[in-house]
C-alpha atoms as a PDB file:
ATOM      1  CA  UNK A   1     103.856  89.738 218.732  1.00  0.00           C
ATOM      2  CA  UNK A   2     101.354  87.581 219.083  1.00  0.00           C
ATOM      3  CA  UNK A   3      97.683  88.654 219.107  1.00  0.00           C
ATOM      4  CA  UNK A   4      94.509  86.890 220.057  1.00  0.00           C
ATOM      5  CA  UNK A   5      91.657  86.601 217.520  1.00  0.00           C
ATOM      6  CA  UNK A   6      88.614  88.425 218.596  1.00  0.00           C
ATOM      7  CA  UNK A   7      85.835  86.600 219.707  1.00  0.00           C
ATOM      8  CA  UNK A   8      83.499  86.798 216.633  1.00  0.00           C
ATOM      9  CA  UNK A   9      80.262  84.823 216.419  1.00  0.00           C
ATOM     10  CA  UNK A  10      77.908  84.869 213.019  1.00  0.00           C
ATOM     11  CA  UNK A  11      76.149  88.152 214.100  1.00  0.00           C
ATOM     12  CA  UNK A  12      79.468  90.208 214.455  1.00  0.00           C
ATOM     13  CA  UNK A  13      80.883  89.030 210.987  1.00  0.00           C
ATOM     14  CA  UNK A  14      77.613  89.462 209.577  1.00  0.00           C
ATOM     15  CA  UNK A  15      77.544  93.715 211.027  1.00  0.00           C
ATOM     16  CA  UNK A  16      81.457  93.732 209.475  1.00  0.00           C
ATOM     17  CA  UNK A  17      80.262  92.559 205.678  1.00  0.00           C
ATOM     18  CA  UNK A  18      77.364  94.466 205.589  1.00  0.00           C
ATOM     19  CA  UNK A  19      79.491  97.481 206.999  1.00  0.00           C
ATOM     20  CA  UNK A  20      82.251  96.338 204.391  1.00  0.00           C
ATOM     21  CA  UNK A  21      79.217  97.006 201.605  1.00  0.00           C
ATOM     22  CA  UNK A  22      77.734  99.888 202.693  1.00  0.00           C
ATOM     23  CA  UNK A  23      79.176 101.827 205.609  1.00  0.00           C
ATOM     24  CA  UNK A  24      75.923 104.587 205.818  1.00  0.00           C
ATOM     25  CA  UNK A  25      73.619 101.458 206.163  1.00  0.00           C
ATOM     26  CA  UNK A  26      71.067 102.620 208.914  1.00  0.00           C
ATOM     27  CA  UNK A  27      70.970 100.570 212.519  1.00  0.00           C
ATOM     28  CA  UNK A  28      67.629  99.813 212.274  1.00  0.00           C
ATOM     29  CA  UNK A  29      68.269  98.552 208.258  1.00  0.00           C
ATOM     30  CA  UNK A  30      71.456  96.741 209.350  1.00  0.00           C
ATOM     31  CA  UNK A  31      69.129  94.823 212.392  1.00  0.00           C
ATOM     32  CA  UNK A  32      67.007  93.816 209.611  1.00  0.00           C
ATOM     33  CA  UNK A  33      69.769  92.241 207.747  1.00  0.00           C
ATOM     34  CA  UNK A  34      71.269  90.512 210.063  1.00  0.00           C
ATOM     35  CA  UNK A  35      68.410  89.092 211.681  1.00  0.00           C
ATOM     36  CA  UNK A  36      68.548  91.139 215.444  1.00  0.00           C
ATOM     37  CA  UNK A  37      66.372  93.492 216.619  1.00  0.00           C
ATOM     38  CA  UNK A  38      68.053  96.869 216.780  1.00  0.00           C
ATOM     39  CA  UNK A  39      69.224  97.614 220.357  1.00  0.00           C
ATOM     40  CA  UNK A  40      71.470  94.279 220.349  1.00  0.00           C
ATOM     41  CA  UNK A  41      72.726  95.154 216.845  1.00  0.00           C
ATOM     42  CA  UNK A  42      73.775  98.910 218.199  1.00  0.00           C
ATOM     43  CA  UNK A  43      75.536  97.435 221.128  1.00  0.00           C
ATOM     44  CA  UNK A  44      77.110  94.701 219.389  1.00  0.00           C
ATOM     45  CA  UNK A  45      78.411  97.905 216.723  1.00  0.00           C
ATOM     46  CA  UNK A  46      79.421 100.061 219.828  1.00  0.00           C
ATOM     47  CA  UNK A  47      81.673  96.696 221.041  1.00  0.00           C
ATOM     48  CA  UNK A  48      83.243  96.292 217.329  1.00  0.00           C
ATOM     49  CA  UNK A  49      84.237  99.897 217.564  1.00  0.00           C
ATOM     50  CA  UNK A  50      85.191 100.366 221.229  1.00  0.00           C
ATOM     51  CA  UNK A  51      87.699  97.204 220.710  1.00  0.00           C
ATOM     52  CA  UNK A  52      88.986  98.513 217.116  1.00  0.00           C
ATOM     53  CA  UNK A  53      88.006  96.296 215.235  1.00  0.00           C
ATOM     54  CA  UNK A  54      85.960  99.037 213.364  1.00  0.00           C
ATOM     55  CA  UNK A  55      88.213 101.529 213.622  1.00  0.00           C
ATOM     56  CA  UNK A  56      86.527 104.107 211.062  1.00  0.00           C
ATOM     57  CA  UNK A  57      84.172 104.815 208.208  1.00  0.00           C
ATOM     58  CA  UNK A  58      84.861 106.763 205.021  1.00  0.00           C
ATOM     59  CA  UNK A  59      83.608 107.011 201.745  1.00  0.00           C
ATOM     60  CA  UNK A  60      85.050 104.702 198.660  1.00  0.00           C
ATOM     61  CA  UNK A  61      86.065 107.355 195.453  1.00  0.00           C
ATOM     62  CA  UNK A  62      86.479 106.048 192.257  1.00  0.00           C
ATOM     63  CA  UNK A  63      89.656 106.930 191.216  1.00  0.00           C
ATOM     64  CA  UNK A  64      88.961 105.834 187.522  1.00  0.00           C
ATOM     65  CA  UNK A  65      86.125 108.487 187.742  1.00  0.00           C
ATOM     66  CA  UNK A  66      88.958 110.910 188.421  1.00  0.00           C
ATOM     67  CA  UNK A  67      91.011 110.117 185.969  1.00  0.00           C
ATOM     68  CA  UNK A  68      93.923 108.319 188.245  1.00  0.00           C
ATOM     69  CA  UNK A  69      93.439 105.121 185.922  1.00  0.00           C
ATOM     70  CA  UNK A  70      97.306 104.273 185.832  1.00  0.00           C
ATOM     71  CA  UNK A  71      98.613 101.855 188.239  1.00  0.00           C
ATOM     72  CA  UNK A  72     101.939 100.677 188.602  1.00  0.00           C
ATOM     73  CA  UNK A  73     103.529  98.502 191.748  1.00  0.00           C
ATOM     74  CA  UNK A  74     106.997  99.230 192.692  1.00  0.00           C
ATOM     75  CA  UNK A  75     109.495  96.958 194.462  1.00  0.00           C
ATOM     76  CA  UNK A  76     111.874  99.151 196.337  1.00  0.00           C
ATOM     77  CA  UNK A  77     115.385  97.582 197.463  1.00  0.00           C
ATOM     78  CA  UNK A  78     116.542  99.569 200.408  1.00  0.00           C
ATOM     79  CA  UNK A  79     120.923 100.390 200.914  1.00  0.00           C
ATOM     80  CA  UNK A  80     120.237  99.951 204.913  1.00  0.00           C
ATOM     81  CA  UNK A  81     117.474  97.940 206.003  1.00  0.00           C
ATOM     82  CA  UNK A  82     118.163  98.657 209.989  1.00  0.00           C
ATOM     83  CA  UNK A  83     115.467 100.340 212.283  1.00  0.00           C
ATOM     84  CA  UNK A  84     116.692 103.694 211.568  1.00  0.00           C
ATOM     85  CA  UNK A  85     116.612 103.311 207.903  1.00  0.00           C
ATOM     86  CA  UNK A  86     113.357 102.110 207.824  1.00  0.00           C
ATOM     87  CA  UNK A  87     111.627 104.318 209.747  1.00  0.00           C
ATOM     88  CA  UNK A  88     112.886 107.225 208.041  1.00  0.00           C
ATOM     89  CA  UNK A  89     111.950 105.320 204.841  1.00  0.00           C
ATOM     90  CA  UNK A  90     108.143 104.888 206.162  1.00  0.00           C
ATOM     91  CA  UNK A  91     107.719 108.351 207.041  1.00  0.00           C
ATOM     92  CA  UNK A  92     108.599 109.892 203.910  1.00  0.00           C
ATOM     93  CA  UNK A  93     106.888 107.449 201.839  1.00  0.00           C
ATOM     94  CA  UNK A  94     103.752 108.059 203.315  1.00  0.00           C
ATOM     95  CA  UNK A  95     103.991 111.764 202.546  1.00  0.00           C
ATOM     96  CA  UNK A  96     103.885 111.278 198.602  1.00  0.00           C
ATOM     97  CA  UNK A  97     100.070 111.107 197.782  1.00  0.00           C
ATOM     98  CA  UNK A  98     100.934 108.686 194.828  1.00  0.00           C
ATOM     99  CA  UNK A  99     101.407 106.225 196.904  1.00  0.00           C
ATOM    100  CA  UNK A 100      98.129 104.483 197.614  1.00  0.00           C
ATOM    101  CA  UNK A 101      99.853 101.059 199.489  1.00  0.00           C
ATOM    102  CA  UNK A 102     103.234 100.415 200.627  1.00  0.00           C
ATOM    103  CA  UNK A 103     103.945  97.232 202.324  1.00  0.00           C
ATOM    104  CA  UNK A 104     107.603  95.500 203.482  1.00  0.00           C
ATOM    105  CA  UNK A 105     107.708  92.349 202.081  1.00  0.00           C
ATOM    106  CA  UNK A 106     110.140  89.613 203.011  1.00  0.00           C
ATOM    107  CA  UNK A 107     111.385  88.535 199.453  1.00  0.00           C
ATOM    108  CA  UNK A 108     114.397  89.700 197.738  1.00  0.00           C
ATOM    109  CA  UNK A 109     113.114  93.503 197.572  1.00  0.00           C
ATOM    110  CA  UNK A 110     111.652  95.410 200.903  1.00  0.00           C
ATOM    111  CA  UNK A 111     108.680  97.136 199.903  1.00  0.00           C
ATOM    112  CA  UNK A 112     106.463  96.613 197.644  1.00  0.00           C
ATOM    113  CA  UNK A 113     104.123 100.051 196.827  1.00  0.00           C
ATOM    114  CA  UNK A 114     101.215 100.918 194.418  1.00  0.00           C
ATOM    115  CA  UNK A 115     101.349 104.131 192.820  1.00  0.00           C
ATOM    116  CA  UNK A 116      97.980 105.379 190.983  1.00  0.00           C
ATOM    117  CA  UNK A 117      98.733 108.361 188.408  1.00  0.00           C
ATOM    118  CA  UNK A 118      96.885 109.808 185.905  1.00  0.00           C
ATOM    119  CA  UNK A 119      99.400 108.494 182.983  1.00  0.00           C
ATOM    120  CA  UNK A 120     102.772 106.440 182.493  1.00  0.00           C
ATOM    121  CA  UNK A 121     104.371 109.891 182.016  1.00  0.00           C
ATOM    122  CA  UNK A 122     102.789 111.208 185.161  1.00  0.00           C
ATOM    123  CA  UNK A 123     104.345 107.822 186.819  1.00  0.00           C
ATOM    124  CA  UNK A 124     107.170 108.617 185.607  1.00  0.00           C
ATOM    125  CA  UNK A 125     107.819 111.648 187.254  1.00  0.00           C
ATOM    126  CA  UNK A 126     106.463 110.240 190.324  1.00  0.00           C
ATOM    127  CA  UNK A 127     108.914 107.702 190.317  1.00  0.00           C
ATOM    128  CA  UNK A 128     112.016 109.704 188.965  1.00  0.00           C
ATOM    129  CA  UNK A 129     111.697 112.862 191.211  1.00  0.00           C
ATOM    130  CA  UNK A 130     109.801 111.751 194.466  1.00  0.00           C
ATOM    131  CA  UNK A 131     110.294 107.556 195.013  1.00  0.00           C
ATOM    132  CA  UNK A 132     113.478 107.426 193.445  1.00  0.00           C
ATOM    133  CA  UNK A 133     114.966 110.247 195.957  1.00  0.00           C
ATOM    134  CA  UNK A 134     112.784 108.706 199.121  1.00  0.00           C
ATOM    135  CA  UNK A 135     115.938 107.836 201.746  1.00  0.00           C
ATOM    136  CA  UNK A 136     117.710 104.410 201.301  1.00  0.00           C
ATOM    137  CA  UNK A 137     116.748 103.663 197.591  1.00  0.00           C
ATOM    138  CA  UNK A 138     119.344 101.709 196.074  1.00  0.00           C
ATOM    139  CA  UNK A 139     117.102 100.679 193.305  1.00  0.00           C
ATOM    140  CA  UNK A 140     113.239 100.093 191.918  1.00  0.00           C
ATOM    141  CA  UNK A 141     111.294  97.361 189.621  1.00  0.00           C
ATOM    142  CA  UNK A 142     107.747  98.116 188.498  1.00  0.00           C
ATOM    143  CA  UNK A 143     105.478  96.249 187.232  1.00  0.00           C
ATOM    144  CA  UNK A 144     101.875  98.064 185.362  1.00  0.00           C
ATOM    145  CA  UNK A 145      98.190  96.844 185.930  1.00  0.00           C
ATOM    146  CA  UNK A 146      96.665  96.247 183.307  1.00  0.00           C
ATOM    147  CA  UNK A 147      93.177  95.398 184.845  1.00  0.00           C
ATOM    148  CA  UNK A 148      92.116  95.332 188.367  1.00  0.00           C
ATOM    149  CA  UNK A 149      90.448  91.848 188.758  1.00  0.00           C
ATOM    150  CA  UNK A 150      89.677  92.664 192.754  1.00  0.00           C
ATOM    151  CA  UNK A 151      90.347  95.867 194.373  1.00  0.00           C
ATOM    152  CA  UNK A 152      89.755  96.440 198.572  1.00  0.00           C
ATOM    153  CA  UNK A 153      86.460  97.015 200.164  1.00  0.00           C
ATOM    154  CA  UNK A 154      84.787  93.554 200.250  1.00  0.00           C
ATOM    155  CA  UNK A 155      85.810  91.320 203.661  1.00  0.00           C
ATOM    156  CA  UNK A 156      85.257  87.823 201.750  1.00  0.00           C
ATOM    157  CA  UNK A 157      88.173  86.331 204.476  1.00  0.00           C
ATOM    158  CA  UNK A 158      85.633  87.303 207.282  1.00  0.00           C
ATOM    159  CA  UNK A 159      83.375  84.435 206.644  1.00  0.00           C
ATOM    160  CA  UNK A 160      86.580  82.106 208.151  1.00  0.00           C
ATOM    161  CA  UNK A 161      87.162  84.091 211.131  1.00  0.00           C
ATOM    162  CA  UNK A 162      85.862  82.549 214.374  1.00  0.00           C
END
């Protein structure tokens, strides 16, 4: 399916990174840093979020803070890989709260997830009682982080969309 790129000119992509920084960022402060007044900067955020392309805010927790400094990603190899299979697969994976991403990948593994625990043994469990029983599994890699060089948040890719 495909979809048409939005129609983005300088002053949209520049609401989206400063959003991308700081999401409680006043209209009248974002105006000012973007170089509108503010009633053309409010409608132009009302048109980002009325067409989804903002599609929420929500605040950023430090998970190091709390103590979930353990990362690991999993490749998962699925036994069935039809439509069935991997729904059922998708809907129980996003029901263990480990599991901060899961992605299918096309490679020679389907999904590829990243699990943030408090410890290796706390992983361990994770992935012996609750990913290792998820429908499907025929079998699991993972792979620890040792350092997170860049995590989500900041849009840097924005800059090239036109």
């Amino acid at each position: 399916m495909q979809m048409d790129l939005p129609d983005l000119d300088r002053y949209d992509r520049a609401i989206l990174n400063q959003l991308a920084g700081d999401g409680r960022i006043s209209v009248a402060d974002l105006a000012r840093r973007i170089g509108l007044s503010k009633t053309p900067t409010q409608a132009r955020l009302k048109r980002l979020e009325a067409t989804g392309i903002i599609t929420g805010y929500r605040a950023l927790v430090d998970p190091i803070r709390l103590g979930l400094d353990h990362v690991a990603f999993v490749e998962v190899r699925l036994s069935d890989t039809r439509e069935k299979a991997l729904a059922e697969f998708n809907a129980a994976v996003r029901r263990i709260g480990e599991v901060e991403q899961a992605h299918m990948i096309a490679s020679n593994f389907d999904y590829l997830l990243k699990v943030r625990t408090r410890s290796m043994t706390e992983y361990r469990a994770v992935l012996a009682e609750r990913i290792s029983s998820l429908p499907h599994v025929s079998s699991t890699s993972t792979f620890v982080a040792m350092e997170a060089v860049k995590e989500p948040g900041m849009l840097g890719a924005l800059e090239s969309v036109t």
